[in-house]
C-alpha atoms as a PDB file:
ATOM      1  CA  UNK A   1      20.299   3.122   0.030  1.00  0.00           C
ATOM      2  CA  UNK A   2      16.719   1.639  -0.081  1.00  0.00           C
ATOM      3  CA  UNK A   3      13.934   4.199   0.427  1.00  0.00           C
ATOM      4  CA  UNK A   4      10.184   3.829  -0.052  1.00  0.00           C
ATOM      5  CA  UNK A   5       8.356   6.558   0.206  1.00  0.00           C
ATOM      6  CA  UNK A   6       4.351   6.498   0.598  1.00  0.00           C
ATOM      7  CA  UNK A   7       1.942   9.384  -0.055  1.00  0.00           C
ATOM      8  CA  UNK A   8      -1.776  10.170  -0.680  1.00  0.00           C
ATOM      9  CA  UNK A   9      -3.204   9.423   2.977  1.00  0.00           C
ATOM     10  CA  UNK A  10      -5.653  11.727   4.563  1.00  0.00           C
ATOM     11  CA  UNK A  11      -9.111  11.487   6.425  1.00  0.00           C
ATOM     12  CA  UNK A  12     -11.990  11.063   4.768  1.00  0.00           C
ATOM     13  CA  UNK A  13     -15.795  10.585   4.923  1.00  0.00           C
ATOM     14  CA  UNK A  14     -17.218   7.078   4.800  1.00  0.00           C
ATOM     15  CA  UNK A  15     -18.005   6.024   0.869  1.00  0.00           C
ATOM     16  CA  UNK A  16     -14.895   8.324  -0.204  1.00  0.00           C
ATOM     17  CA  UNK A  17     -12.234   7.584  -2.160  1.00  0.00           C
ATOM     18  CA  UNK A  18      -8.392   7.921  -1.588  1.00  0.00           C
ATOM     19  CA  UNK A  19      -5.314   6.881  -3.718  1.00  0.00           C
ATOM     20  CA  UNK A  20      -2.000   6.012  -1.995  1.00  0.00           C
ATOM     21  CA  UNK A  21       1.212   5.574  -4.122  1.00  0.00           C
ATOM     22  CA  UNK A  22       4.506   4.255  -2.876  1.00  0.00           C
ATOM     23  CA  UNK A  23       7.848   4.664  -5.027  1.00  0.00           C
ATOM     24  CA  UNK A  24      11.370   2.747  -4.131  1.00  0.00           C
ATOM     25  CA  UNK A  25      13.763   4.305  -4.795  1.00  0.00           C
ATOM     26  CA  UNK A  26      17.988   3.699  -4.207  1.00  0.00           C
ATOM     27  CA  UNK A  27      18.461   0.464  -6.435  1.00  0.00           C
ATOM     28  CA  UNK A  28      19.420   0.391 -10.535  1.00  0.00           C
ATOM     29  CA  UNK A  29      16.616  -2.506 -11.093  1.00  0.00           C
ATOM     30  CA  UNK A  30      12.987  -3.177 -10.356  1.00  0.00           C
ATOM     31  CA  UNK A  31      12.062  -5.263  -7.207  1.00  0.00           C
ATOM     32  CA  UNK A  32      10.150  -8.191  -7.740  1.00  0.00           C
ATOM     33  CA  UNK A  33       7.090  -7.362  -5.392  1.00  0.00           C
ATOM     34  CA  UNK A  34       6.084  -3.970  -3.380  1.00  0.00           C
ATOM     35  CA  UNK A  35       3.594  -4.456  -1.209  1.00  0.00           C
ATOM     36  CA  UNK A  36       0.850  -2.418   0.482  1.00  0.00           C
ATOM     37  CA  UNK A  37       0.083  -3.513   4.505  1.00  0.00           C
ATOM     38  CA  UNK A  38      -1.777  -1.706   6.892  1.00  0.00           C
ATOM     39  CA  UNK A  39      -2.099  -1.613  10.489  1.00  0.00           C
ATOM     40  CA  UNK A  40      -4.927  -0.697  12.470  1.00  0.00           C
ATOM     41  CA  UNK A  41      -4.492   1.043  16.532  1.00  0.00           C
ATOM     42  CA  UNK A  42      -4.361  -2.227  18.458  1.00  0.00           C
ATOM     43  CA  UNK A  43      -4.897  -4.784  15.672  1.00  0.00           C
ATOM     44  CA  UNK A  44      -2.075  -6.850  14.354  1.00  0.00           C
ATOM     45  CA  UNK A  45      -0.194  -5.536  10.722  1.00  0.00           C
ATOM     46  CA  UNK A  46      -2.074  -7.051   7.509  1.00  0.00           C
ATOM     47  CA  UNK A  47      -1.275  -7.614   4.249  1.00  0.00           C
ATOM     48  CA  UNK A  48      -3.230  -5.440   1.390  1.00  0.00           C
ATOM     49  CA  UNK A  49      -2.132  -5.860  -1.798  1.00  0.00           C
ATOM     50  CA  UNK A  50       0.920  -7.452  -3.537  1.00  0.00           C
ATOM     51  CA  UNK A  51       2.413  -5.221  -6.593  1.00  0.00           C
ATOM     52  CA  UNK A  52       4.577  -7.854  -8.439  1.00  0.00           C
ATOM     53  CA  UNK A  53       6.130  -7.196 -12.054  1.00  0.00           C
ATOM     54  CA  UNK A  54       4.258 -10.488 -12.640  1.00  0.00           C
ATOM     55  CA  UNK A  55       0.920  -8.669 -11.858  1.00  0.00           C
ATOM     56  CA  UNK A  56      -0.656  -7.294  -8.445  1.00  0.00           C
ATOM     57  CA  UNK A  57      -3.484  -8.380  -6.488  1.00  0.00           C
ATOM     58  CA  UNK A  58      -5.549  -7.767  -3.747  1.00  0.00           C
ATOM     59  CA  UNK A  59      -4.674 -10.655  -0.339  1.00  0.00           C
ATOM     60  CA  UNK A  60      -7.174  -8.605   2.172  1.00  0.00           C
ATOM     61  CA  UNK A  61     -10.899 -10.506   1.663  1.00  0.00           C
ATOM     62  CA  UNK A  62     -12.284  -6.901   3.574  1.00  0.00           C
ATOM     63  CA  UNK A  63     -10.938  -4.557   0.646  1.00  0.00           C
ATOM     64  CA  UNK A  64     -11.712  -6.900  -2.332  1.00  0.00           C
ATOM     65  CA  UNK A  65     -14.284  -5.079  -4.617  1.00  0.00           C
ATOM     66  CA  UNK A  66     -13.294  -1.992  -3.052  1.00  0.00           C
ATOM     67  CA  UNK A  67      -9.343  -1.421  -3.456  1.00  0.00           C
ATOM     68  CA  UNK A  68      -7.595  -1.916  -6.499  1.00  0.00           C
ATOM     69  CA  UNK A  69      -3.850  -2.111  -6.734  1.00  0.00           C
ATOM     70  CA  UNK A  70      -1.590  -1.327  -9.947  1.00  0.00           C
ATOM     71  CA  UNK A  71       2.050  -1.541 -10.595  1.00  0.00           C
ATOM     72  CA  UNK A  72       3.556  -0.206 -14.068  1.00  0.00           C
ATOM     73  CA  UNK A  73       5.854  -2.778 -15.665  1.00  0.00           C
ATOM     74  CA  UNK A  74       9.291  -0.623 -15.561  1.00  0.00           C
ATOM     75  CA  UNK A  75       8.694   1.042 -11.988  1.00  0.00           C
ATOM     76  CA  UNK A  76       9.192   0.481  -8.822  1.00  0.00           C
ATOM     77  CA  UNK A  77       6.249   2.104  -8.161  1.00  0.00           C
ATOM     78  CA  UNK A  78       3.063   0.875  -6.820  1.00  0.00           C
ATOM     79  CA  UNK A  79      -0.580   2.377  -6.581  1.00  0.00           C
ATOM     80  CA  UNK A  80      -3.633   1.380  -4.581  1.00  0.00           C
ATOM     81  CA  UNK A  81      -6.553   3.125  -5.335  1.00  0.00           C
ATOM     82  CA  UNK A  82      -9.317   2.977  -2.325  1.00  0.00           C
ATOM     83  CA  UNK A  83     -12.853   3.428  -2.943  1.00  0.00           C
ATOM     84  CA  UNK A  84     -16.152   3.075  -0.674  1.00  0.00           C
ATOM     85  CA  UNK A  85     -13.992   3.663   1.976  1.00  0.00           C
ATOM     86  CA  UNK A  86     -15.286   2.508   5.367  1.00  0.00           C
ATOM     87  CA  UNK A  87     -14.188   3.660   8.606  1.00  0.00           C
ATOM     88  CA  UNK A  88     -12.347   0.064   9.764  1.00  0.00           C
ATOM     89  CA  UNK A  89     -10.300   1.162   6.982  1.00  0.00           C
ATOM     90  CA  UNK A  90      -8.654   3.552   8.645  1.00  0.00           C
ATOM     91  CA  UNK A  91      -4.634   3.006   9.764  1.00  0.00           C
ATOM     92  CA  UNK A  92      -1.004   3.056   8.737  1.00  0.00           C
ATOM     93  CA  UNK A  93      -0.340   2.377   5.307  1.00  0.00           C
ATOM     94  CA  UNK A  94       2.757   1.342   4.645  1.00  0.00           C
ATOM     95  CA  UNK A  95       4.825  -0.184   1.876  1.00  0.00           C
ATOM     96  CA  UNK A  96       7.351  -3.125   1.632  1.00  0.00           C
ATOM     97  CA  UNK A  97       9.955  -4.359  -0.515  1.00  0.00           C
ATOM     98  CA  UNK A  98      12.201  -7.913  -0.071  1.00  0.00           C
ATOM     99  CA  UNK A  99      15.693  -8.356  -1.465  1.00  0.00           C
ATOM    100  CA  UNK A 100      17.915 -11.134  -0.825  1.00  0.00           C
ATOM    101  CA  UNK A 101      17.974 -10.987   3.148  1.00  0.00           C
ATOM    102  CA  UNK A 102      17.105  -7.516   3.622  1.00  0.00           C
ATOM    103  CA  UNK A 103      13.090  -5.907   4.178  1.00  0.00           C
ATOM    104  CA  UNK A 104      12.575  -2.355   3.693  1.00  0.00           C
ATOM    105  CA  UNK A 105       9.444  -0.192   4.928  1.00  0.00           C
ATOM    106  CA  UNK A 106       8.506   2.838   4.051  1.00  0.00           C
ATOM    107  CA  UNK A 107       7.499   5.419   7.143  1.00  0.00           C
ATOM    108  CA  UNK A 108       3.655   4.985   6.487  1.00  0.00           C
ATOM    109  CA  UNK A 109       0.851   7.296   5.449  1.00  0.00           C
ATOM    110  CA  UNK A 110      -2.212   7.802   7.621  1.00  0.00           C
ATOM    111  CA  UNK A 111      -5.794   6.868   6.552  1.00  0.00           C
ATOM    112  CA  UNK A 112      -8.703   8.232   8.699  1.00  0.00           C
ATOM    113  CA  UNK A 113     -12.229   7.528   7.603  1.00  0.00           C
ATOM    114  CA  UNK A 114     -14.788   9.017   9.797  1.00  0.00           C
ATOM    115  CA  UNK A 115     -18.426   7.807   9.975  1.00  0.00           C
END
């Protein structure tokens, strides 16, 4: 059984720092991509960063320069590290893995950044 598991949320002050991590876990091989979304009280869910074995990146144009996103080669673990936090920041983190027809999520971790 697929399980993703997120940690590392928290509130914080505005310019602050905060690193999530997310590990899969339940499967004998390494998924091709875990990603990082977030999603916001009343705003739609957004993509944040893609971890690929290939090499991660940043997709959200708001975080880029700020969040950085790192996935060791023979884990199915992926980090994002969050610095200069601002408070539209804040929201569910969550993680997300893809194989064959099946998506898995992870339960989320809260980030609060206060002003």
């Amino acid at each position: 059984q697929v399980q993703l598991v997120e940690s590392g949320g928290g509130l914080v002050q505005a310019g602050e720092s905060l690193s999530l991590s997310c590990v899969a876990s339940g499967v004998k091989f390494l998924f091709d991509s875990i990603d990082w979304y977030r999603q916001a009280p009343g705003k739609e869910r957004e993509l944040v960063a893609t971890g690929r074995i290939a090499g991660s990146a940043i997709s959200a144009d708001s975080v880029r320069g700020r969040f950085t996103v790192s996935r060791p080669r023979n884990k199915n673990t992926v980090y994002l590290q969050m610095n200069s936090l601002k408070p539209e920041d804040t929201a569910v983190y969550s993680c997300n893995t893809r194989f064959r027809e099946n998506t898995f999520w992870g339960q989320g971790t809260q980030v609060t950044v206060s002003s």
